[in-house]
C-alpha atoms as a PDB file:
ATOM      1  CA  UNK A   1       0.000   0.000   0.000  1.00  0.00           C
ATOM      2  CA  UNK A   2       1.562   3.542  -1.129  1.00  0.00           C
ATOM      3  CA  UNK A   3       1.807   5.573   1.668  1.00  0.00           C
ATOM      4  CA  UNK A   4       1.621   9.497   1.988  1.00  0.00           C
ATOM      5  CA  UNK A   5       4.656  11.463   1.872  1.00  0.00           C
ATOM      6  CA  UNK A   6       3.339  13.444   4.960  1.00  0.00           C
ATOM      7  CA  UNK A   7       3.979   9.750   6.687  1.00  0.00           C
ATOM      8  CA  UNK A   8       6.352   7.895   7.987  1.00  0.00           C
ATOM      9  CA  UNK A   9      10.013   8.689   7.515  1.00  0.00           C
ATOM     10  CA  UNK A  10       9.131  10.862   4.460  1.00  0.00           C
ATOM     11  CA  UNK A  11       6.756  12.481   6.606  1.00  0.00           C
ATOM     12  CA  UNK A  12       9.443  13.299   9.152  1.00  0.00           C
ATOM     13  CA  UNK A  13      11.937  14.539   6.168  1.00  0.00           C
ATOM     14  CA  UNK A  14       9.639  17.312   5.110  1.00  0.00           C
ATOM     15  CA  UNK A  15       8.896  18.888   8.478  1.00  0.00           C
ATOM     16  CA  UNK A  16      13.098  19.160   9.238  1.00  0.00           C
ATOM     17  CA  UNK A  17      14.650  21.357   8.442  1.00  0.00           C
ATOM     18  CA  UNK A  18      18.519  21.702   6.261  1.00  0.00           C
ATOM     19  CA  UNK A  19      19.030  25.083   6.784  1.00  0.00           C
ATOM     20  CA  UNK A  20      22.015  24.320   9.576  1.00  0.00           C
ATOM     21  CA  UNK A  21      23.421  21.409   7.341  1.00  0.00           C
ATOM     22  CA  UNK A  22      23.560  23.339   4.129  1.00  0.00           C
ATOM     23  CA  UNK A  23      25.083  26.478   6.022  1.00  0.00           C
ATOM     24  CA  UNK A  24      27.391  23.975   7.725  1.00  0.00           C
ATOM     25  CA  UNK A  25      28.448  22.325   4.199  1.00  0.00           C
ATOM     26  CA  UNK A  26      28.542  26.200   2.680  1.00  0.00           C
ATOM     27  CA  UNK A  27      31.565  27.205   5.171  1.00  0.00           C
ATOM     28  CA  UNK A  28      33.328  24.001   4.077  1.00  0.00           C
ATOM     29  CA  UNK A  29      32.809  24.023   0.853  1.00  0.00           C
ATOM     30  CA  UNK A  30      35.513  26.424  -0.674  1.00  0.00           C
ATOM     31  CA  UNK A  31      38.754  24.708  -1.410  1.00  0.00           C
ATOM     32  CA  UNK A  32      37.841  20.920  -1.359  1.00  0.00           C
ATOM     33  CA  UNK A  33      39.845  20.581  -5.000  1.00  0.00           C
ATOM     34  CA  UNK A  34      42.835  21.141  -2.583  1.00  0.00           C
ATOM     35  CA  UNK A  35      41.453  18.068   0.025  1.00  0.00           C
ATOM     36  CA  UNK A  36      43.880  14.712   0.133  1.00  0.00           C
ATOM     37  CA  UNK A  37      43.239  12.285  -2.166  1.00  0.00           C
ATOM     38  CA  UNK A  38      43.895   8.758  -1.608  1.00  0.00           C
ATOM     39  CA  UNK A  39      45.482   7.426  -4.780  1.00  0.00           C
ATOM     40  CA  UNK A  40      46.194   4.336  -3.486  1.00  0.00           C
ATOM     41  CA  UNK A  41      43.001   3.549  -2.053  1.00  0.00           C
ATOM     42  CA  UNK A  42      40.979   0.119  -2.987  1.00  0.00           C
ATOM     43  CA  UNK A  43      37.680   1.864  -3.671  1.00  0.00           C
ATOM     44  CA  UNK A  44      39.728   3.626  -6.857  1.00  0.00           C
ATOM     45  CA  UNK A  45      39.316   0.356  -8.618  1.00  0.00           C
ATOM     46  CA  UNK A  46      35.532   0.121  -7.870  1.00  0.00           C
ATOM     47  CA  UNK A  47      33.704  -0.611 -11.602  1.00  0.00           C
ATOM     48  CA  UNK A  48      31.126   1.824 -13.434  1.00  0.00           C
ATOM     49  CA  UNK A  49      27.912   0.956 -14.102  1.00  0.00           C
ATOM     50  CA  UNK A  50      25.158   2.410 -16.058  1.00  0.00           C
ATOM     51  CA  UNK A  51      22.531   3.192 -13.572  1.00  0.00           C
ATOM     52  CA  UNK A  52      19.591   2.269 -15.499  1.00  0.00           C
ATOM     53  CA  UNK A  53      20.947  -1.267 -16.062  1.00  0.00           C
ATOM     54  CA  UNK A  54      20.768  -1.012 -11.933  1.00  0.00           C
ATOM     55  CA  UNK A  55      17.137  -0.314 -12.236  1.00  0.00           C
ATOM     56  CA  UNK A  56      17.433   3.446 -11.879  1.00  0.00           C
ATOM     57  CA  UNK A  57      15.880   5.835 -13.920  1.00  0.00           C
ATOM     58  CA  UNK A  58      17.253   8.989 -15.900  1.00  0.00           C
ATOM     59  CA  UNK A  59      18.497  10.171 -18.999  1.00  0.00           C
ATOM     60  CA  UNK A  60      21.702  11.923 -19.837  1.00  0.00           C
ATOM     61  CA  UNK A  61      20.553  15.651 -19.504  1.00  0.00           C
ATOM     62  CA  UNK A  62      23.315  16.596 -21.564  1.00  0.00           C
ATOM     63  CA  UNK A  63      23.058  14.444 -24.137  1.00  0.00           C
ATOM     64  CA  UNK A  64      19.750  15.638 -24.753  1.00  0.00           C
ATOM     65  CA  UNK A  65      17.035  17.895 -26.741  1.00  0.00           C
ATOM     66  CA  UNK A  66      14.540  18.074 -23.915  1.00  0.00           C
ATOM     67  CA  UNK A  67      17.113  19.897 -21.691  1.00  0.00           C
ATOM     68  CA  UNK A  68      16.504  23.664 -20.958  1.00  0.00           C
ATOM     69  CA  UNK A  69      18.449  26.211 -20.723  1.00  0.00           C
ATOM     70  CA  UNK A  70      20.319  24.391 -23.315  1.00  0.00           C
ATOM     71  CA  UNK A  71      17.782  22.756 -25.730  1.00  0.00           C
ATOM     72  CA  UNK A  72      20.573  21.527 -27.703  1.00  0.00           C
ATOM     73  CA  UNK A  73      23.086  18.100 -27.343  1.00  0.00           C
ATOM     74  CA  UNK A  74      26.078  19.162 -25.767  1.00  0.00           C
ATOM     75  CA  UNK A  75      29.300  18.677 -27.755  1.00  0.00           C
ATOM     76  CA  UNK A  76      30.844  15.414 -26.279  1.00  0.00           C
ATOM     77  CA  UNK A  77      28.045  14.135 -24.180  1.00  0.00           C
ATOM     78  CA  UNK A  78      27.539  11.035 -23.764  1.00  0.00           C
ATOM     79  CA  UNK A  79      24.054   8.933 -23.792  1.00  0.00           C
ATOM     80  CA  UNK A  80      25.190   6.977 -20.724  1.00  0.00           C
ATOM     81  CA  UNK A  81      24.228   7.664 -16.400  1.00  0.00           C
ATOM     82  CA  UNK A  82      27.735   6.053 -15.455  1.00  0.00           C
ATOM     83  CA  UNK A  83      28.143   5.962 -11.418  1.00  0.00           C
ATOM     84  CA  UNK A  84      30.874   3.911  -9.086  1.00  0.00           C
ATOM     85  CA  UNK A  85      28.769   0.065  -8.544  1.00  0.00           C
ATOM     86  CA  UNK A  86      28.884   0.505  -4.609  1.00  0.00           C
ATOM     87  CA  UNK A  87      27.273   4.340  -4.953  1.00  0.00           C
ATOM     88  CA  UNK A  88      24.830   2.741  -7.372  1.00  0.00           C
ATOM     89  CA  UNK A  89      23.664   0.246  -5.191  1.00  0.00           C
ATOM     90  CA  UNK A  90      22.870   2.963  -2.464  1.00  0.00           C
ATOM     91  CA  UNK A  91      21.038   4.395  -4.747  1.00  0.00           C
ATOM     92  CA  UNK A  92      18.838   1.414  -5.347  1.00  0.00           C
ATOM     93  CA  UNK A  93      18.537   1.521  -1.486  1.00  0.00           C
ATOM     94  CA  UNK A  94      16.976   4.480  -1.844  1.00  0.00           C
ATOM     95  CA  UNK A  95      14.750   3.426  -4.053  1.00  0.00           C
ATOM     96  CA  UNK A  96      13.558   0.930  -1.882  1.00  0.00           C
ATOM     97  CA  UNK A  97      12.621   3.727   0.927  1.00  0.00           C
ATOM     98  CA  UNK A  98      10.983   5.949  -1.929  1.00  0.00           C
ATOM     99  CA  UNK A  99       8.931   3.183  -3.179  1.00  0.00           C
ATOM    100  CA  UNK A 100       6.752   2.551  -0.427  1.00  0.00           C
ATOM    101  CA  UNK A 101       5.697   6.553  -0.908  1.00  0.00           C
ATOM    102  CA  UNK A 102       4.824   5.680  -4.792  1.00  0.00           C
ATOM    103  CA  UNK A 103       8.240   7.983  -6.036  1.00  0.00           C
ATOM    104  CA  UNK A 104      11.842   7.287  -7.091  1.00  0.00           C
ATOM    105  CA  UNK A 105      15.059   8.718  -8.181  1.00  0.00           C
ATOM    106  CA  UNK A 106      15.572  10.547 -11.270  1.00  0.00           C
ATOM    107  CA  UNK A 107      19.006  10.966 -12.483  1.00  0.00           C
ATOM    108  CA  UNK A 108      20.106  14.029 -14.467  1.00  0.00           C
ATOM    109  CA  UNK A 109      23.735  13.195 -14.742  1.00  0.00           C
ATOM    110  CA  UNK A 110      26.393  11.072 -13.389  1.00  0.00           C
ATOM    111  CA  UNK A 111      30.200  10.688 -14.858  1.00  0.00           C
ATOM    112  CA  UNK A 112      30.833  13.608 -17.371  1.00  0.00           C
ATOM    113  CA  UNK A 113      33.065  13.464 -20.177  1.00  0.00           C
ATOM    114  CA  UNK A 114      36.159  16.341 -19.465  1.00  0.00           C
ATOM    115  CA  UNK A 115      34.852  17.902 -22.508  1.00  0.00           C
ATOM    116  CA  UNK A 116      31.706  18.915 -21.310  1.00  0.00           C
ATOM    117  CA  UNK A 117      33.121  19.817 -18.091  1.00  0.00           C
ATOM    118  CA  UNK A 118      35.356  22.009 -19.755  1.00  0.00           C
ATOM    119  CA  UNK A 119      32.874  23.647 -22.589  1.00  0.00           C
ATOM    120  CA  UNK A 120      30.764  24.722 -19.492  1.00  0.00           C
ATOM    121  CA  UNK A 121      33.345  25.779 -17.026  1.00  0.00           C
ATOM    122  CA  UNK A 122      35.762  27.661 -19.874  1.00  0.00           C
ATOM    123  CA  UNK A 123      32.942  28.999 -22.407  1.00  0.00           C
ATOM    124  CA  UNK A 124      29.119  28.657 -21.729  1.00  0.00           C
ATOM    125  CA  UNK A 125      29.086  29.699 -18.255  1.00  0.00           C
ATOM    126  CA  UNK A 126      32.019  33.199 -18.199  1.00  0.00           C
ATOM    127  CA  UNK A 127      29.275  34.040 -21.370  1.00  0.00           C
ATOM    128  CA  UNK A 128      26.306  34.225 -19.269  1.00  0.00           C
ATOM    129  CA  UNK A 129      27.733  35.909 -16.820  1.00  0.00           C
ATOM    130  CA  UNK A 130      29.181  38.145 -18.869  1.00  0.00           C
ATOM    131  CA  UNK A 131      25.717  38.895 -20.986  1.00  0.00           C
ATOM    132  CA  UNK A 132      24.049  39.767 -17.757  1.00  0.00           C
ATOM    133  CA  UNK A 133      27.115  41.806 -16.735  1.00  0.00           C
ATOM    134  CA  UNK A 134      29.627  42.640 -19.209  1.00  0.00           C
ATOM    135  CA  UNK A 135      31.762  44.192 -16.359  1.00  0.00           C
ATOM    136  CA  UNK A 136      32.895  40.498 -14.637  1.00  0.00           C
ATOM    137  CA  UNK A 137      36.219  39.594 -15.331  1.00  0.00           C
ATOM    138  CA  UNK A 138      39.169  37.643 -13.646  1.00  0.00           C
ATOM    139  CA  UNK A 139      39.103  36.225 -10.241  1.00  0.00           C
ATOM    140  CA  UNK A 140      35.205  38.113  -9.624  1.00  0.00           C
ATOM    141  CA  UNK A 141      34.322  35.964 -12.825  1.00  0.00           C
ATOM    142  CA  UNK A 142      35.686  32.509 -11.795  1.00  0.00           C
ATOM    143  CA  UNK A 143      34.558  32.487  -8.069  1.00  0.00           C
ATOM    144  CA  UNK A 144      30.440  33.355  -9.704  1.00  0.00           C
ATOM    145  CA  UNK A 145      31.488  30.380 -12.970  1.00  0.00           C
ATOM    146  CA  UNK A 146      32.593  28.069  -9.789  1.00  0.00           C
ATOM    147  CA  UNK A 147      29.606  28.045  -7.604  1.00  0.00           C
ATOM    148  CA  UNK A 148      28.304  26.025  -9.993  1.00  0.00           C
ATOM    149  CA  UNK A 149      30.855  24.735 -12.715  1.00  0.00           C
ATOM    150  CA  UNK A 150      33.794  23.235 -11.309  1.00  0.00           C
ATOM    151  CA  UNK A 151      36.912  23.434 -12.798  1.00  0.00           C
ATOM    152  CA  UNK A 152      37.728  21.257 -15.579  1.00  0.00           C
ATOM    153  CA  UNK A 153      41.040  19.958 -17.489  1.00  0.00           C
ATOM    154  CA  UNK A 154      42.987  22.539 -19.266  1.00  0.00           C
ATOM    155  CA  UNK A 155      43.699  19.894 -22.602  1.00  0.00           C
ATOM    156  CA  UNK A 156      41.758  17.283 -20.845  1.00  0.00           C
ATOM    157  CA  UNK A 157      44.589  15.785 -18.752  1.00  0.00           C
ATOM    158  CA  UNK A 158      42.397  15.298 -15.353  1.00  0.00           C
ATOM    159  CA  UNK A 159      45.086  16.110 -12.365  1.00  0.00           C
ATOM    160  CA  UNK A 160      44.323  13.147 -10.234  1.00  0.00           C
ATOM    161  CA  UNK A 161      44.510  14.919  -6.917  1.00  0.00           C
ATOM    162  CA  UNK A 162      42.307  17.207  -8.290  1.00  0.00           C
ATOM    163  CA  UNK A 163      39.580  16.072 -10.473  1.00  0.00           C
ATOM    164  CA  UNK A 164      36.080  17.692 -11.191  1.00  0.00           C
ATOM    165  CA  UNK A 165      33.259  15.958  -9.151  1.00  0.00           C
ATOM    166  CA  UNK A 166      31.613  14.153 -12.517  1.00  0.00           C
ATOM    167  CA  UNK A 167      34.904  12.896 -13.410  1.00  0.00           C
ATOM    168  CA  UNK A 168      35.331  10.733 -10.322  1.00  0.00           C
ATOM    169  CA  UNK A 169      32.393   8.527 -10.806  1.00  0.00           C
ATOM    170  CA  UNK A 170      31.223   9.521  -7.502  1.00  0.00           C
ATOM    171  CA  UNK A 171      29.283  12.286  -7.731  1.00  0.00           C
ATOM    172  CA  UNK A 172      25.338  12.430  -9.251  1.00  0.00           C
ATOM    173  CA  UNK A 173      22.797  14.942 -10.244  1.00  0.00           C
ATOM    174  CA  UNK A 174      18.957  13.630  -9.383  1.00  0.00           C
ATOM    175  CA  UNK A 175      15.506  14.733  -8.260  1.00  0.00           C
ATOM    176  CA  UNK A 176      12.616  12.780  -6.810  1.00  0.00           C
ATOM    177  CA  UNK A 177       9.813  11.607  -9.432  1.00  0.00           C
ATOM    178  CA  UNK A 178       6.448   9.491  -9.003  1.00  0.00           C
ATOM    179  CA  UNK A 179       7.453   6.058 -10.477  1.00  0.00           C
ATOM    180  CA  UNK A 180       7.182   6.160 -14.044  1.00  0.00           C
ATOM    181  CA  UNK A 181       5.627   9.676 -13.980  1.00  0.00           C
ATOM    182  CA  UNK A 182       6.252  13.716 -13.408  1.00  0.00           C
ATOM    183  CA  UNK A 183       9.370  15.241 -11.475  1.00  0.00           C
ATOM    184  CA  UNK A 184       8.269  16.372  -8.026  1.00  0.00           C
ATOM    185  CA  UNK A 185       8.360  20.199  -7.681  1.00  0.00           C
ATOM    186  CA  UNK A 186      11.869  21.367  -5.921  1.00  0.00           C
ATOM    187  CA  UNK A 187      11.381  25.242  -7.495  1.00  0.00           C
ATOM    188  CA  UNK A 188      13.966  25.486  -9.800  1.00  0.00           C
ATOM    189  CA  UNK A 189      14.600  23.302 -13.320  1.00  0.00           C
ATOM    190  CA  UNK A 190      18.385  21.362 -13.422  1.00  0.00           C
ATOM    191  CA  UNK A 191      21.181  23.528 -13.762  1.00  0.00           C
ATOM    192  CA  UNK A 192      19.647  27.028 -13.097  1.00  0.00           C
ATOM    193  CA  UNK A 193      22.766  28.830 -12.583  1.00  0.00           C
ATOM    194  CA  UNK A 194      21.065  30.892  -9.704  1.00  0.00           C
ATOM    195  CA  UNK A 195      20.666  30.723  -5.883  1.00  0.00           C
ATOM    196  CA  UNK A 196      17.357  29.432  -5.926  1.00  0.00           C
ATOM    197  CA  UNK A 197      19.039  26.311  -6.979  1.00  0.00           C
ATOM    198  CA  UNK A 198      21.226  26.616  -3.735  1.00  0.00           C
ATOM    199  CA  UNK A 199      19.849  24.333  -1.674  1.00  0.00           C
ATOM    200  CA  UNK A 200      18.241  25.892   1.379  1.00  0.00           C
ATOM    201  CA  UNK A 201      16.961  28.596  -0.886  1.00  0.00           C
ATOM    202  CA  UNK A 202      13.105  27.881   0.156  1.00  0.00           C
ATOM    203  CA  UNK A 203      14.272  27.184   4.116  1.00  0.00           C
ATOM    204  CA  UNK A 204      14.592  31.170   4.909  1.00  0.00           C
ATOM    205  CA  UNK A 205      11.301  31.974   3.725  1.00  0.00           C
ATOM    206  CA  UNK A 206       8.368  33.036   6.366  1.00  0.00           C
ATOM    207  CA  UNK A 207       5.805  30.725   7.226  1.00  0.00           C
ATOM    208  CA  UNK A 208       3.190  32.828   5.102  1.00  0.00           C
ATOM    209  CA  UNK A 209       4.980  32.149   1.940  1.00  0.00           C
ATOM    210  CA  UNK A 210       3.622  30.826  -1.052  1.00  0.00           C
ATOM    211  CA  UNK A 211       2.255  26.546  -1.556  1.00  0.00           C
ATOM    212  CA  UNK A 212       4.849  26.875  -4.007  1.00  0.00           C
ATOM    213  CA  UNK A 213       7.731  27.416  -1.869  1.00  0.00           C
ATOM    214  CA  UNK A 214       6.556  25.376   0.921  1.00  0.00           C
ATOM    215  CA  UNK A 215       5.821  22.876  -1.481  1.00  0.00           C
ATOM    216  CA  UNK A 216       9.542  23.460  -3.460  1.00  0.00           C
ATOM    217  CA  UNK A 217      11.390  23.139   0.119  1.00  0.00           C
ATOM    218  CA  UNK A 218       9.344  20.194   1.528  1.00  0.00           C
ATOM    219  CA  UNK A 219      10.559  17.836  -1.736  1.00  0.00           C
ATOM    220  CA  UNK A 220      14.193  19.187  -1.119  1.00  0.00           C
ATOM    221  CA  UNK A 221      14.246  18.188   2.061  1.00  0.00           C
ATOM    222  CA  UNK A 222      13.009  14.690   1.824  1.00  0.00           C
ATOM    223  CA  UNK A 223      15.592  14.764  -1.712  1.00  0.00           C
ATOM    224  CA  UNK A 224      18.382  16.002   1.076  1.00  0.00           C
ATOM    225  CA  UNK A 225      17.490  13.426   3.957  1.00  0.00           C
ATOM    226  CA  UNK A 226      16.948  10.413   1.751  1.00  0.00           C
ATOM    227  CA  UNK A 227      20.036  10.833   0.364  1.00  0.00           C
ATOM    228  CA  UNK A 228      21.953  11.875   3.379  1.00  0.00           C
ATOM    229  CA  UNK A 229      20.578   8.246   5.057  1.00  0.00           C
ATOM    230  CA  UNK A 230      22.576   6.663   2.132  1.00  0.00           C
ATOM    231  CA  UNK A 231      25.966   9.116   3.546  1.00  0.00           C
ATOM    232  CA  UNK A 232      25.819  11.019   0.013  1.00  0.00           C
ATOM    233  CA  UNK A 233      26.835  14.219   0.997  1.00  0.00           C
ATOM    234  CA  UNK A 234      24.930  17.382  -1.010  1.00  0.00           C
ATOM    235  CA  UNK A 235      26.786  20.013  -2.768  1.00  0.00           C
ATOM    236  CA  UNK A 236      24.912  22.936  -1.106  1.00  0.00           C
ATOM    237  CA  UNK A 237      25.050  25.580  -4.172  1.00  0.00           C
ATOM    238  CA  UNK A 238      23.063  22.711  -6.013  1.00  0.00           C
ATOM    239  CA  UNK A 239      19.717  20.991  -4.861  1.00  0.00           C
ATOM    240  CA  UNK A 240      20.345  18.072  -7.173  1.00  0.00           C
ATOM    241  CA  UNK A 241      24.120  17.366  -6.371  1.00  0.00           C
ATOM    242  CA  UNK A 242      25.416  14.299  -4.302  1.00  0.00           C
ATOM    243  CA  UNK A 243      28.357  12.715  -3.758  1.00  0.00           C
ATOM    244  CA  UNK A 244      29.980   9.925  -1.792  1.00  0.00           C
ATOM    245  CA  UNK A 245      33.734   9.642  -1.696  1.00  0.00           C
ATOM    246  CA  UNK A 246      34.888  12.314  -3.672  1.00  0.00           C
ATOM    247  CA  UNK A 247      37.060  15.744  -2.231  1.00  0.00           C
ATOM    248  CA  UNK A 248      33.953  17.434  -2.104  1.00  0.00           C
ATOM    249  CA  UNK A 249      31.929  14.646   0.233  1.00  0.00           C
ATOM    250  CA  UNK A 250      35.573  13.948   2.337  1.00  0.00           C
ATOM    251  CA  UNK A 251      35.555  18.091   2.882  1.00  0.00           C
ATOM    252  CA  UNK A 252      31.657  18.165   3.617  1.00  0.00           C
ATOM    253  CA  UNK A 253      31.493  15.158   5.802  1.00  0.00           C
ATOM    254  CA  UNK A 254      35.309  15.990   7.427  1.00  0.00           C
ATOM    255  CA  UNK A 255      37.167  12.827   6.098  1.00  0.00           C
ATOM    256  CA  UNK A 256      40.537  12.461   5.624  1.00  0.00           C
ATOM    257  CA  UNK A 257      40.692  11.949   2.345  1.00  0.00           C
ATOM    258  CA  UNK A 258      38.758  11.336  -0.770  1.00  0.00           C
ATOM    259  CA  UNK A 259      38.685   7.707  -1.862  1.00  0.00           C
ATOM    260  CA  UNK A 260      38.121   7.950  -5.690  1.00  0.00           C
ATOM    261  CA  UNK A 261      40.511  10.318  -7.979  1.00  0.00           C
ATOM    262  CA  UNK A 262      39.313  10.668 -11.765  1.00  0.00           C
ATOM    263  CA  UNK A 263      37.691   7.324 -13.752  1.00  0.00           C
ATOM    264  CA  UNK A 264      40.191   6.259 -16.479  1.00  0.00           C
ATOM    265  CA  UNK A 265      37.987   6.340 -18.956  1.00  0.00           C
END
């Protein structure tokens, strides 16, 4: 029997709040490219796996024509949802949990090619900002391209003890949908470059604020808790953004080191 989302440990997601854990994550946050990485560690030779063949749903966002603000493929996408096989059966964990409520994952994204790291972190993203204000340049325009694009690969030689998120394998861009059907509503579409996408956006809001943003920050917390059960860490300038054993997760979650450098792929 499908239960209510306003039940059970769903129902307890949605009435907590992430405001401390995002702020908490937001002070860590700058500088986890410079965070050890473990080279040597066993989870480095952990295999890939395409998520849907792990029962998970998505499609490559990227590698799309359905994907706004883009509406176009992206130069050397790739159709695959490629995650780490240990992170992608946590995910199907999760799934279990968001089952009984009638929903499951969605996934956006998983490992990303250098290339499209790199078109969006060197071109698409320093043009945007620059349309809206032509007066951004040098260190002012990197720190507003890298609260959302990480820094790629200049010639697309990954540095291994400093690799973009997507390139590790370990990091994952999803949302919460009714099984086969419609996205739930977290107030933003996938990759708005703007701070309602940060992830607490909705959680300073009044109590007389709109169904809409109630509505937008009760999904992202049950998103946020679900996955924080499964120890994915959130990246907290993105609603949509986990990770689990990467430098961002190890500087979030105050390990020593991250466990998986860049997928040599």
């Amino acid at each position: 029997m499908i239960q209510s989302v306003t039940q059970g440990v769903l129902g307890t997601y949605r009435t907590q709040s992430i405001a401390e854990r995002v702020a908490r994550a937001e002070a860590l946050r700058p500088g986890y490219r410079d965070h050890p990485v473990d080279v040597s560690a066993p989870a480095q030779r952990d295999a890939m796996v395409d998520l849907r063949a792990s029962g998970i749903a998505g499609e490559n966002y990227y590698h799309s024509l359905h994907n706004p603000p883009y509406h176009t493929k992206i130069d050397g996408s790739v159709p695959d949802l490629l995650l780490r096989a240990p992170l992608a059966e946590r995910l199907k964990n999760v799934n279990t949990v968001l089952a009984q409520y009638g929903l499951e994952l969605w996934v956006f994204d998983a490992w990303r090619p250098i290339a499209v790291q790199n078109y969006f972190h060197d071109h698409w993203m320093p043009a945007h900002l620059r349309h809206h204000d032509p007066s951004l340049e040098g260190a002012p325009l990197q720190a507003e391209v890298e609260k959302y694009w990480a820094r790629g690969a200049p010639g697309g030689m990954i540095d291994p003890t400093s690799p973009p998120p997507h390139a590790t394998g370990a990091a994952v861009d999803l949302t919460l949908r009714r099984i086969g059907g419609d996205a739930l509503f977290m107030g933003s579409i996938f990759d708005d470059v703007t701070e309602i996408s940060n992830t607490a956006h909705f959680e300073t809001a009044s109590d007389a604020m709109s169904f809409s943003a109630i509505e937008a920050r009760d999904n992202r917390r049950m998103l946020f808790w679900v996955m924080d059960a499964a120890s994915f860490a959130n990246n907290p300038t993105e609603w949509w953004h986990f990770s689990l054993g990467d430098q961002m997760w190890a500087r979030i979650t105050g390990a020593e080191a991250a466990h998986y450098g860049p997928v040599p792929i």
